[in-house]
C-alpha atoms as a PDB file:
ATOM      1  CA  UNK A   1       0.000   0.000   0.000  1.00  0.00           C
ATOM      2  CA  UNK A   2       3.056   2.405   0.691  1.00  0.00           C
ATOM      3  CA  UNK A   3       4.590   2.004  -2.637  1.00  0.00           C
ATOM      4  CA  UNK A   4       1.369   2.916  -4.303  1.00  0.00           C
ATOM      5  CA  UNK A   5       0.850   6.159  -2.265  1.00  0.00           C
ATOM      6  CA  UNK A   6       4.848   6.817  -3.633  1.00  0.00           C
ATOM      7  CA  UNK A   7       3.817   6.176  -7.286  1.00  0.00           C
ATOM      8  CA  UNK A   8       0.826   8.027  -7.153  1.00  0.00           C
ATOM      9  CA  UNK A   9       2.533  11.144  -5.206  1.00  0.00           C
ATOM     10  CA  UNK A  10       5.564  10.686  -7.511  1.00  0.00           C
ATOM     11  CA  UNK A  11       3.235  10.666 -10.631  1.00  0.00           C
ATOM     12  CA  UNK A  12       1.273  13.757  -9.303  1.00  0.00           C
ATOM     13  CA  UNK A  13       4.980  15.698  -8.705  1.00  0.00           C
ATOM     14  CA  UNK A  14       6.393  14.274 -12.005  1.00  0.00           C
ATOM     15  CA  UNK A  15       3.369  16.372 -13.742  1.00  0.00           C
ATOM     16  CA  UNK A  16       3.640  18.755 -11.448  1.00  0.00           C
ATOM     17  CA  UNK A  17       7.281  20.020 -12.340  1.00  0.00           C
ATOM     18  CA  UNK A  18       6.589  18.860 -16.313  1.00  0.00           C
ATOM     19  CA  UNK A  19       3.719  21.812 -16.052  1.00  0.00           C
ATOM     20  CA  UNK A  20       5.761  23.757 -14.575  1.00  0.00           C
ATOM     21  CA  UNK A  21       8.591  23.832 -17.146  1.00  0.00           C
ATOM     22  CA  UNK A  22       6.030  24.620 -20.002  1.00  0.00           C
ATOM     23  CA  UNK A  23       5.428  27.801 -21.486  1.00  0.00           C
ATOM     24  CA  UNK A  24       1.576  27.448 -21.764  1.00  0.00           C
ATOM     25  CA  UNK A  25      -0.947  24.335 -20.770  1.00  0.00           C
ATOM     26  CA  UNK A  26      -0.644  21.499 -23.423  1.00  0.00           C
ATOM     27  CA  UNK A  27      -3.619  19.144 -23.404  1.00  0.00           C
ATOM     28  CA  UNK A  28      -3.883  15.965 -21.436  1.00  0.00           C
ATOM     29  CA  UNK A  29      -2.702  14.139 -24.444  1.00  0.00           C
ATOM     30  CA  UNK A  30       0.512  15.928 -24.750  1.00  0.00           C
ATOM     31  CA  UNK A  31       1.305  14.961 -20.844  1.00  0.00           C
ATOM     32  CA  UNK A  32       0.487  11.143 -21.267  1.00  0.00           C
ATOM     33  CA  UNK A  33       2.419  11.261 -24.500  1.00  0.00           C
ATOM     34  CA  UNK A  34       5.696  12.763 -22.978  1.00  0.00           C
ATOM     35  CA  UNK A  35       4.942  10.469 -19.628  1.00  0.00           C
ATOM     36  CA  UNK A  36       4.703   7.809 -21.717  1.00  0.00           C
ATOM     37  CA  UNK A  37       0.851   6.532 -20.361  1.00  0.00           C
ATOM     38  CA  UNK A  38      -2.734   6.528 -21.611  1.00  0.00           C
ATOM     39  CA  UNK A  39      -4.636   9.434 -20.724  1.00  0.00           C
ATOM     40  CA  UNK A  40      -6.911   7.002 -18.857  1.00  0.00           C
ATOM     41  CA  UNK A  41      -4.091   5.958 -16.506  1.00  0.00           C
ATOM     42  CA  UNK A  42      -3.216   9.212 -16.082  1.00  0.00           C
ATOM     43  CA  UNK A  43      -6.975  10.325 -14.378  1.00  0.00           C
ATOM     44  CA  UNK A  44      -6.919   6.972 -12.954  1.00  0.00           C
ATOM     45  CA  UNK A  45      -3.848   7.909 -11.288  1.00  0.00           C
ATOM     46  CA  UNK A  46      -4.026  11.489 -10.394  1.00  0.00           C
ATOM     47  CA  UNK A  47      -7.696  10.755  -9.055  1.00  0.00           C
ATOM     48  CA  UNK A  48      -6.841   8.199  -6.781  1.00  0.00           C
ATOM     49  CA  UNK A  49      -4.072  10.898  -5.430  1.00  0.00           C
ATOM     50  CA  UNK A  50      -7.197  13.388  -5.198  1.00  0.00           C
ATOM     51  CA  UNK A  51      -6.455  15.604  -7.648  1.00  0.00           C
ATOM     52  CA  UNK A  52      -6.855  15.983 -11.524  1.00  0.00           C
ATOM     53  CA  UNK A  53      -5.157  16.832 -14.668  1.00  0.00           C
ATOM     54  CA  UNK A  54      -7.193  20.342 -14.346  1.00  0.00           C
ATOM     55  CA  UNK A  55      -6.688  21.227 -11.149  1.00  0.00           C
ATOM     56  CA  UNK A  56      -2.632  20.607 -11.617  1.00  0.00           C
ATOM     57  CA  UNK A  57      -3.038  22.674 -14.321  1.00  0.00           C
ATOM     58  CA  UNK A  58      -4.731  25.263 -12.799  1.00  0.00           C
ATOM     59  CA  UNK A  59      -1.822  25.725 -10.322  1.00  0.00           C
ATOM     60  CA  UNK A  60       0.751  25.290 -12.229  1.00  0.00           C
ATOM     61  CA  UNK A  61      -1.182  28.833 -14.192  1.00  0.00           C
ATOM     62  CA  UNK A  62      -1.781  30.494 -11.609  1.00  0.00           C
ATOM     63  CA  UNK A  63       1.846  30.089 -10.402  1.00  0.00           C
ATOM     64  CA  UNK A  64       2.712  31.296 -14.404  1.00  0.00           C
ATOM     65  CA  UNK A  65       0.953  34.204 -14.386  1.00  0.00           C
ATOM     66  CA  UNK A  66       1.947  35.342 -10.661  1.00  0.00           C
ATOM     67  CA  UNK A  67       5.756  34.720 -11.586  1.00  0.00           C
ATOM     68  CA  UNK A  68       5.659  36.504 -14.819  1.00  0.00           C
ATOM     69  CA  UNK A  69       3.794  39.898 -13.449  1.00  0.00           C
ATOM     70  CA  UNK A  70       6.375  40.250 -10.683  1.00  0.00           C
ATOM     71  CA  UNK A  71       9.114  38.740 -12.155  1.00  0.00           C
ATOM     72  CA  UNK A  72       9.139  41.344 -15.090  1.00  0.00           C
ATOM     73  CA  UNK A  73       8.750  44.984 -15.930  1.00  0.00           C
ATOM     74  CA  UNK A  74       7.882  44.336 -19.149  1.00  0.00           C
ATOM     75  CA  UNK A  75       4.304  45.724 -20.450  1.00  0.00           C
ATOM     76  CA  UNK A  76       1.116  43.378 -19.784  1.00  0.00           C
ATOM     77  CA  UNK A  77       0.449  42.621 -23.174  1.00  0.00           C
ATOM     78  CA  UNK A  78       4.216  41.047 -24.110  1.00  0.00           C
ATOM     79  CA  UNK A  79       4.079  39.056 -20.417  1.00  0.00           C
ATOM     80  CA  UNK A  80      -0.024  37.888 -22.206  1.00  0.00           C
ATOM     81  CA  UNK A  81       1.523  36.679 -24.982  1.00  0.00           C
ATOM     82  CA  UNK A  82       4.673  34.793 -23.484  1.00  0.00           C
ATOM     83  CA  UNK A  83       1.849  32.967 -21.623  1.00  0.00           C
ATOM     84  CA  UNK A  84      -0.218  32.083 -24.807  1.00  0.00           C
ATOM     85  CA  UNK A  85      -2.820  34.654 -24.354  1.00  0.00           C
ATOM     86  CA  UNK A  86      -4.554  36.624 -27.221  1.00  0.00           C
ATOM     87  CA  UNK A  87      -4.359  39.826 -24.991  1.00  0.00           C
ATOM     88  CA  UNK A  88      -3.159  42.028 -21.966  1.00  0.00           C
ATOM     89  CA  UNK A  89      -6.905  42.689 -21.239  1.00  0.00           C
ATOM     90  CA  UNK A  90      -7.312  38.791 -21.591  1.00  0.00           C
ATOM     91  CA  UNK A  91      -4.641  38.003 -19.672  1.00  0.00           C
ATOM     92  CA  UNK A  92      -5.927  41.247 -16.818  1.00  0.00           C
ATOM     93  CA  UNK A  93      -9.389  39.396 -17.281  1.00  0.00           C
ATOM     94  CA  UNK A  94      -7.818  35.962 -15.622  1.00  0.00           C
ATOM     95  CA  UNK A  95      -5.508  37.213 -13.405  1.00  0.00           C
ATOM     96  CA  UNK A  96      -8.815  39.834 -12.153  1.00  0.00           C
ATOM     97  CA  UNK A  97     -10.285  36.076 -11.670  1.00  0.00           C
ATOM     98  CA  UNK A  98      -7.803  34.348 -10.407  1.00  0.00           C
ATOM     99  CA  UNK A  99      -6.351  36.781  -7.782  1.00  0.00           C
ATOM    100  CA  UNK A 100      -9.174  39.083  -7.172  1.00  0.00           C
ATOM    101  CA  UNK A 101      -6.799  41.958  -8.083  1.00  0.00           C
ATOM    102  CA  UNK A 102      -5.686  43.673 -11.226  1.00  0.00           C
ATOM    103  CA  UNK A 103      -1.995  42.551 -12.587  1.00  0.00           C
ATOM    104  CA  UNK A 104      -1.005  46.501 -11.911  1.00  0.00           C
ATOM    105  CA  UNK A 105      -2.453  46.163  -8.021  1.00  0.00           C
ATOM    106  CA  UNK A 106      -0.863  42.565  -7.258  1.00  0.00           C
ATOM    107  CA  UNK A 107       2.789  44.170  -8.609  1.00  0.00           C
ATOM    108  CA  UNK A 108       1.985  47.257  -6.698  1.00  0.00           C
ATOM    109  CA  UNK A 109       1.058  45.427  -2.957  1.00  0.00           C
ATOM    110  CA  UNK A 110       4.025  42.902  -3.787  1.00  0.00           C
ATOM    111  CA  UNK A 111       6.361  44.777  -4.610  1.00  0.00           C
ATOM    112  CA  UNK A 112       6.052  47.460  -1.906  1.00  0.00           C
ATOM    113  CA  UNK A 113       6.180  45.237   0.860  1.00  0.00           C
ATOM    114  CA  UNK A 114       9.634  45.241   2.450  1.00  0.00           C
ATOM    115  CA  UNK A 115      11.547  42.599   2.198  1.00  0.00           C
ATOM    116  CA  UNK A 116      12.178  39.827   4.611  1.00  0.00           C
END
């Protein structure tokens, strides 16, 4: 039963640091293609570690879009489309959604917090 939990939790981190490492979200398909699995395996997998394709994904964006607006002064619509958005106000749109703040605000409170 313990080596189980360590494949599942070493599939989940495998995908984990694979989304991490790509510019945008591929599709399910591209994942179980690189991994080397069926895409049925895959849910299986991640579902029995409570979690899903999605919601990895999901996280793995949100941790995109956070890294790019602080880690850069560049303009909101180049840092949009380095993340495979059509727009800045597309990309504003998401992070609005995903933050509850405006890129602009999240930079602002972030970056004028002292360090420490």
């Amino acid at each position: 039963m313990l080596e189980l939990h360590a494949s599942k939790k070493a599939m989940v981190e495998r995908v984990t640091r694979w989304l991490a490492e790509e510019p945008t979200t591929p599709p399910i398909e591209r994942a179980c293609e690189i991994l080397g699995i069926s895409t049925r395996t895959l849910q299986r997998v991640l579902a029995a570690a409570g979690t899903s394709y999605r919601e990895l994904s999901l996280r793995a964006k949100r941790s995109r879009l956070a890294d790019a607006v602080l880690g850069s002064n560049d303009k909101l619509d180049s840092i949009a489309a380095s993340l495979g958005f059509t727009s800045g106000s597309s990309m504003s749109t998401t992070f609005k959604r995903v933050f509850g703040e405006s890129p602009s605000e999240y930079r602002e409170r972030f970056r004028s917090q002292p360090a420490g």
